[in-house]
N, C-alpha and C. Protein backbone atom coordinates (compact mmCIF):
# COMPACT_ATOMS: atom_id res chain seq x y z
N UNK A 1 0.85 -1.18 0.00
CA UNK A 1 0.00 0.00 0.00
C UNK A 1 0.90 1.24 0.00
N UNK A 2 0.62 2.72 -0.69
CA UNK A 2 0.97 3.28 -0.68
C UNK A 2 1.41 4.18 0.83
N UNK A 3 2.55 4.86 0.80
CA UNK A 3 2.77 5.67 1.89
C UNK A 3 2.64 7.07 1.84
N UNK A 4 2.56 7.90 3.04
CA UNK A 4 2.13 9.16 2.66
C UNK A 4 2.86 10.30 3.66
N UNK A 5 3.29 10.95 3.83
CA UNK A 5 3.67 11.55 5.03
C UNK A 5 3.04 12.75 5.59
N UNK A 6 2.76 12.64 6.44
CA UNK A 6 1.55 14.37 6.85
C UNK A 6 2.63 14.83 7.83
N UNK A 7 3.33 16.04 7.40
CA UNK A 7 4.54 16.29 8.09
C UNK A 7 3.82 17.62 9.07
N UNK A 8 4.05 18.65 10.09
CA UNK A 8 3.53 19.01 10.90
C UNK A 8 4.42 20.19 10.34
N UNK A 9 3.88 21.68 10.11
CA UNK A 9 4.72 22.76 10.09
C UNK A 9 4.68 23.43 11.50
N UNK A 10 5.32 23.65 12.33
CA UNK A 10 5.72 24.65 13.31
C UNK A 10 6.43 25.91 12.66
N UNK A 11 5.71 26.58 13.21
CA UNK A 11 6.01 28.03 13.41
C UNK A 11 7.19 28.56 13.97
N UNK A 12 8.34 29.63 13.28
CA UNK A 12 9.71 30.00 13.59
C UNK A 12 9.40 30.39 15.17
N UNK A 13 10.43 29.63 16.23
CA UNK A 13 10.54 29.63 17.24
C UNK A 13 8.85 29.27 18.14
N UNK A 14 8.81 28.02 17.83
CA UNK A 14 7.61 27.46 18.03
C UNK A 14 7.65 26.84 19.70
N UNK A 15 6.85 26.68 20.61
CA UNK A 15 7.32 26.68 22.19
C UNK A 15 6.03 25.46 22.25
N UNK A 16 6.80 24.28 22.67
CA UNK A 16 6.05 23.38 22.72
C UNK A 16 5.39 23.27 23.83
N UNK A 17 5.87 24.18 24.96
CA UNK A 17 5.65 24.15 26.60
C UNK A 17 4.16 24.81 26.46
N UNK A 18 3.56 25.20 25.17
CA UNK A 18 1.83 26.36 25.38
C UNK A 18 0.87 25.34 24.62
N UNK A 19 1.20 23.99 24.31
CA UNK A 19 0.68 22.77 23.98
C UNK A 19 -0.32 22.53 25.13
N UNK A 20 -1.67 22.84 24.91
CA UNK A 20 -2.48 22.63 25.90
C UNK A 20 -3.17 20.86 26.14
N UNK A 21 -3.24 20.68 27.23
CA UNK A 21 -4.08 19.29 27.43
C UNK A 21 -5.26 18.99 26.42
N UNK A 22 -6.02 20.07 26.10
CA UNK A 22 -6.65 19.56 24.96
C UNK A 22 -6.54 19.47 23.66
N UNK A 23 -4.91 19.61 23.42
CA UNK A 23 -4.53 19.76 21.79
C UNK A 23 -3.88 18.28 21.90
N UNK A 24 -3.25 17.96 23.31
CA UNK A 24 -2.68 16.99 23.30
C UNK A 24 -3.67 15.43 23.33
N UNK A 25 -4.52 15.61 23.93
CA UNK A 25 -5.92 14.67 23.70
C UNK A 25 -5.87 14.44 22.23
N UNK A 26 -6.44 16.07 21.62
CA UNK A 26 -6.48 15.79 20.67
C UNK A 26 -5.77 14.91 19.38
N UNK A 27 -4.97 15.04 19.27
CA UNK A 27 -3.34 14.63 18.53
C UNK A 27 -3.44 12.87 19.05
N UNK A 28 -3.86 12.44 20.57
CA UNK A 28 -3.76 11.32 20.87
C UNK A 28 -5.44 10.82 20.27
N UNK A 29 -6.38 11.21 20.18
CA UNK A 29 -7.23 10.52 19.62
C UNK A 29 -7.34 10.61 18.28
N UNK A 30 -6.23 10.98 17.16
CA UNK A 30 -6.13 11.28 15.92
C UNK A 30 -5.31 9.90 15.95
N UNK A 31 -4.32 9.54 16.39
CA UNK A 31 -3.73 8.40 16.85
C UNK A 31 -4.52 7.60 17.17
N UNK A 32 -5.04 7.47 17.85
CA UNK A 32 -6.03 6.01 18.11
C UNK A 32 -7.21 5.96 16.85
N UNK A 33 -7.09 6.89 16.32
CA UNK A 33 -8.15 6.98 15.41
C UNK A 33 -7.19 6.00 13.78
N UNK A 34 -6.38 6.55 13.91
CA UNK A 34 -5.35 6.02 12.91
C UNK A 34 -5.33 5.05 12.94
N UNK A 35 -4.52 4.61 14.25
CA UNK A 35 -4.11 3.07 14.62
C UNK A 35 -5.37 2.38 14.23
N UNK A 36 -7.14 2.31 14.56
CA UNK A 36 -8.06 1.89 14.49
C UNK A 36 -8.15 1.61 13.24
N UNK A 37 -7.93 2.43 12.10
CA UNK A 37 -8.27 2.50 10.41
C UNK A 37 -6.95 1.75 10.12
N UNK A 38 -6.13 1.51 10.66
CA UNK A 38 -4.83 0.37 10.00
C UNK A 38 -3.86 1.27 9.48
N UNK A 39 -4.05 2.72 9.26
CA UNK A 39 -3.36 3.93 8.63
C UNK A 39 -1.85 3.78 9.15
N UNK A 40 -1.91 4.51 10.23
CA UNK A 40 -0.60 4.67 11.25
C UNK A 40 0.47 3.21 11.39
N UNK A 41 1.54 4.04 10.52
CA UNK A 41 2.53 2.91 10.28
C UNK A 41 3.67 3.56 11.00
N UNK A 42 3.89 5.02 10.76
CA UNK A 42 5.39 5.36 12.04
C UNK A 42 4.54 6.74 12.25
N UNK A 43 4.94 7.36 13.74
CA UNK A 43 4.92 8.87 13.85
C UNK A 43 5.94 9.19 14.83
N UNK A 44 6.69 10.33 14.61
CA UNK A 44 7.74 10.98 15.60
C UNK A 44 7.20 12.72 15.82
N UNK A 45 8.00 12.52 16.82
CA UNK A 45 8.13 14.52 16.46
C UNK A 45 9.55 14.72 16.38
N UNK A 46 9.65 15.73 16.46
CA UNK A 46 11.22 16.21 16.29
C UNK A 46 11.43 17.42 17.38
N UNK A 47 12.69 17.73 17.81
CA UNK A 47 13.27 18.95 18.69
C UNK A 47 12.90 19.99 18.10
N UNK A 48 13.00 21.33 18.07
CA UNK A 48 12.99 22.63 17.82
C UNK A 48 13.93 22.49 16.83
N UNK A 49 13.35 22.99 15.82
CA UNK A 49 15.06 23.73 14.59
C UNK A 49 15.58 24.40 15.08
N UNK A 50 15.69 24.95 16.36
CA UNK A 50 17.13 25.30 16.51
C UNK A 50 18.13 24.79 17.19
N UNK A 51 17.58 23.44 17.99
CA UNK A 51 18.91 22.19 18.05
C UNK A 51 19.02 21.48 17.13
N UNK A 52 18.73 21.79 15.78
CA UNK A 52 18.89 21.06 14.33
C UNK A 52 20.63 21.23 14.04
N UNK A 53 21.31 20.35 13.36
CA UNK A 53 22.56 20.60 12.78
C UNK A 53 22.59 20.35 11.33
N UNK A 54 23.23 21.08 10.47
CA UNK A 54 22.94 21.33 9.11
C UNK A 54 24.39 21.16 8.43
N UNK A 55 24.72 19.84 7.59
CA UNK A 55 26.08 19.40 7.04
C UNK A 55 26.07 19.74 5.68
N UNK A 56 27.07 20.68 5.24
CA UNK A 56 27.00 20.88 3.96
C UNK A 56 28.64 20.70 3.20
N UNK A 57 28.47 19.81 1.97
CA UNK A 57 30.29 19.70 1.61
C UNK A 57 30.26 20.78 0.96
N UNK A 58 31.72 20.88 1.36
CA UNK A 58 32.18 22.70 0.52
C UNK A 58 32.98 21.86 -0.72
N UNK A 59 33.46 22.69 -1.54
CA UNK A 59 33.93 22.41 -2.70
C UNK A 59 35.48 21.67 -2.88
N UNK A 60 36.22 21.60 -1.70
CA UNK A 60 37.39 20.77 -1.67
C UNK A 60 36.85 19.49 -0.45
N UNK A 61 36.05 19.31 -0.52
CA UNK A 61 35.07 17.78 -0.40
C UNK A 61 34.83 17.96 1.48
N UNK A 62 35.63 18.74 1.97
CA UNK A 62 35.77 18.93 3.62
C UNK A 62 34.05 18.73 3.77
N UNK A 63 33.45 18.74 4.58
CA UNK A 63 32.30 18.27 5.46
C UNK A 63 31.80 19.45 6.41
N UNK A 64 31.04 20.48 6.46
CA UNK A 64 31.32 21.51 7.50
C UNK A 64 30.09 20.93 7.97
N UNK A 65 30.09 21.12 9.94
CA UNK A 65 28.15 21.33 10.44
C UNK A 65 28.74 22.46 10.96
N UNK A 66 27.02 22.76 10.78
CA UNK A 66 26.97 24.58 11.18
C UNK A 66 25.34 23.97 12.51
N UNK A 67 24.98 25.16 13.25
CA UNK A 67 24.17 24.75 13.95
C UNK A 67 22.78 25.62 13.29
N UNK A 68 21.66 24.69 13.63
CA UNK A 68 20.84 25.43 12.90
C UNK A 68 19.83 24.14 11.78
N UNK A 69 18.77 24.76 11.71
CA UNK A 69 18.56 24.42 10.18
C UNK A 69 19.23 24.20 8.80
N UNK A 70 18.71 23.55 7.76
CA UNK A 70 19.54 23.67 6.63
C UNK A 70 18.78 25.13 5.70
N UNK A 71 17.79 24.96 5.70
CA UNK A 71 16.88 26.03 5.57
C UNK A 71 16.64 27.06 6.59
N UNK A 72 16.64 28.00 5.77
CA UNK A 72 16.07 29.60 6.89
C UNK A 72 14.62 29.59 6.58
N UNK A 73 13.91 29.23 7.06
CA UNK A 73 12.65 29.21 6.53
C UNK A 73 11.78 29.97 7.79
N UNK A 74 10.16 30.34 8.15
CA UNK A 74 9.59 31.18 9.05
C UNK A 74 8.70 29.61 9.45
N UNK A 75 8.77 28.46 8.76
CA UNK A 75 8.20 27.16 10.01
C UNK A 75 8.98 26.02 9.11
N UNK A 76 8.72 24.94 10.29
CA UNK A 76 9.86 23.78 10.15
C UNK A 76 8.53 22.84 10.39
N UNK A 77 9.70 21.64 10.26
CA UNK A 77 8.73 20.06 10.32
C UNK A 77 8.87 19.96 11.75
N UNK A 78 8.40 19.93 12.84
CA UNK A 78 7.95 20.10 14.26
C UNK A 78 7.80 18.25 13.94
N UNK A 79 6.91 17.68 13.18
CA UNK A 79 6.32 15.55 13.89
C UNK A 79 6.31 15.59 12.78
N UNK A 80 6.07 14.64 12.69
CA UNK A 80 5.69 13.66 11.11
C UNK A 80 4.86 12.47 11.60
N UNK A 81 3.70 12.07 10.71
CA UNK A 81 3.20 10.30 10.96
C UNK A 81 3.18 9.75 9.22
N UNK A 82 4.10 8.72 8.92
CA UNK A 82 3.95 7.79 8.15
C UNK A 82 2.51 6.93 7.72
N UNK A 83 2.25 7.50 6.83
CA UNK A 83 0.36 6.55 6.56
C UNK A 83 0.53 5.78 5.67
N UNK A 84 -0.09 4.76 5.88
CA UNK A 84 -0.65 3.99 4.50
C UNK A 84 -2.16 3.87 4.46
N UNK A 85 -1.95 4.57 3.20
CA UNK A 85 -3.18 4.98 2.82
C UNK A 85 -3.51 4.56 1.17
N UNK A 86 -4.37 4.35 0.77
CA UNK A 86 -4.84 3.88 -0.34
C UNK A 86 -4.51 5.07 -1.61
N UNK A 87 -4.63 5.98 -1.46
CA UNK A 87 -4.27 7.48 -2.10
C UNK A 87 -4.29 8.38 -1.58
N UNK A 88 -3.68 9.40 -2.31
CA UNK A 88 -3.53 11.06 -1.76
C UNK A 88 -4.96 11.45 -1.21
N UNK A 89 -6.18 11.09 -2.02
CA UNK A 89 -6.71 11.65 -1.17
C UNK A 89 -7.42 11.14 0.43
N UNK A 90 -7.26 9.77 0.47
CA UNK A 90 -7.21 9.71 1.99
C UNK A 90 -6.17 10.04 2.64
N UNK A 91 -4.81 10.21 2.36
CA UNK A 91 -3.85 11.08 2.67
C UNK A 91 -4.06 12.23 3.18
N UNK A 92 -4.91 12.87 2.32
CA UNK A 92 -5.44 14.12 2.79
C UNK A 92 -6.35 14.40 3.60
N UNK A 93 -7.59 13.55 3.64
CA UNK A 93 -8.61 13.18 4.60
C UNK A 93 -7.70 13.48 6.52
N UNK A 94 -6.73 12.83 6.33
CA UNK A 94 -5.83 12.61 7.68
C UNK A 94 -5.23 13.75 7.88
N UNK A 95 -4.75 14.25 6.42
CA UNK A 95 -4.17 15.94 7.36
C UNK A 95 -5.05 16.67 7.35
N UNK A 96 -6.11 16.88 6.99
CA UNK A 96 -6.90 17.53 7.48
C UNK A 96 -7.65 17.53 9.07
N UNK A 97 -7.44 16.03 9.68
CA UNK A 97 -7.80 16.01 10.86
C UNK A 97 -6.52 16.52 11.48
N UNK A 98 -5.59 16.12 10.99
CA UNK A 98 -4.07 16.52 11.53
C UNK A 98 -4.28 17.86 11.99
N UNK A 99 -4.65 18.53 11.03
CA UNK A 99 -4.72 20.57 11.05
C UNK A 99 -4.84 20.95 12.23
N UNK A 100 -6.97 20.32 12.60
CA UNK A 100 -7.66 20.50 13.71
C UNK A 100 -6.57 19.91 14.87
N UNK A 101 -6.23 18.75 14.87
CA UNK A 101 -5.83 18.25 15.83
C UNK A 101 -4.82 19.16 16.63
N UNK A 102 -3.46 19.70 15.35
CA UNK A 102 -1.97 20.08 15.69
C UNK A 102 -2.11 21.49 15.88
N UNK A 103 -3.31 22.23 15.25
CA UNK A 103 -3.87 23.82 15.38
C UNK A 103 -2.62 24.16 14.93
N UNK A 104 -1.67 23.84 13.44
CA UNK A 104 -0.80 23.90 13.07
C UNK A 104 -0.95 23.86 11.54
N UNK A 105 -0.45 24.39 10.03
CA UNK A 105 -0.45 23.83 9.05
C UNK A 105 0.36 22.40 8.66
N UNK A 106 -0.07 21.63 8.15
CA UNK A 106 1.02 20.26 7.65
C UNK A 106 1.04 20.30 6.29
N UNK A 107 1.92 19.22 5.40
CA UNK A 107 2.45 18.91 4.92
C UNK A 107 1.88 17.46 4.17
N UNK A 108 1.45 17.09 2.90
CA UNK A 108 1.31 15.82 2.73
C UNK A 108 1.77 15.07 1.61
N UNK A 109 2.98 14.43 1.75
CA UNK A 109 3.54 14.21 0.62
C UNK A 109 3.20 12.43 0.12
N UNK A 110 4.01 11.90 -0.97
CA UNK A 110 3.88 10.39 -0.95
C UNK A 110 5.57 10.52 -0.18
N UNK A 111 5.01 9.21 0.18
CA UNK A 111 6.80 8.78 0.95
C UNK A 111 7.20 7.85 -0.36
N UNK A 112 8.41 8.22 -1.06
CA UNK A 112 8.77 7.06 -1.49
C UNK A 112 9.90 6.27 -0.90
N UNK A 113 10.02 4.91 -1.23
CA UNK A 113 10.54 4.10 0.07
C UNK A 113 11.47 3.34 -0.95
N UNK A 114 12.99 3.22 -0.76
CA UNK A 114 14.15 2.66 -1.44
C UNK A 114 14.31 1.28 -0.90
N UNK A 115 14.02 0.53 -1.47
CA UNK A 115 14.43 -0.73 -1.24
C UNK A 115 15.51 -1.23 -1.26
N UNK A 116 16.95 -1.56 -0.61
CA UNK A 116 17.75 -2.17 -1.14
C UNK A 116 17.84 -3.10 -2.07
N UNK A 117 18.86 -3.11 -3.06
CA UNK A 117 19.19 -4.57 -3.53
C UNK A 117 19.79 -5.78 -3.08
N UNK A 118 18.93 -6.52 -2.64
CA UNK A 118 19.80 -7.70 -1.91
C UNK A 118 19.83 -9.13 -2.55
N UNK A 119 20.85 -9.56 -2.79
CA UNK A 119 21.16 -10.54 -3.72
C UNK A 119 21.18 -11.71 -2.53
């Protein structure tokens, strides 16, 4: 089945500490709601972009990290949940509960998934 990712945008310098008990309900019965429909295959969140570290090769091949994002952007990927979902648009069906749930904009892409070659 196809995969999908509903990635979570947070807002530049986003404070996870004003996450109220009922956003957090919320978000957990979007989850049980998932898990119930067979959807929910991975979900994480992530730290603040600004304990992000950002590796870029410079042109005599050296390796630099800088601290930070790789992007300067005004919101970041805050969670992500991995779906399998039949198509984009039940993909979408889910970030749309996502929205309500995260009182946040998301993100909904296909995941594509590399298989190794194993002989």
């Amino acid at each position: 089945m196809p995969q999908y990712v509903v990635a979570i945008q947070h807002p530049e310098n986003y404070d996870p500490s004003l996450e109220g008990e009922a956003m957090i309900r919320d978000i957990g019965a979007l989850n049980q709601e998932m898990d119930a429909a067979g959807a929910r295959f991975f979900a994480g969140g992530l730290e603040p972009a600004a304990k992000a570290k950002s590796l870029r090769k410079q042109p005599g091949g050296e390796v630099v990290i800088t601290d930070g994002p790789y992007l300067e952007t005004k919101e970041h990927v805050g969670g992500f949940w991995i779906l399998e979902c039949a198509d984009m648009d039940e993909a979408l069906t889910w970030g749309r509960k996502a929205v309500v749930a995260c009182r946040v904009p998301v993100e909904v892409r296909a995941f594509l998934r590399i298989r190794p070659n194993r002989k």
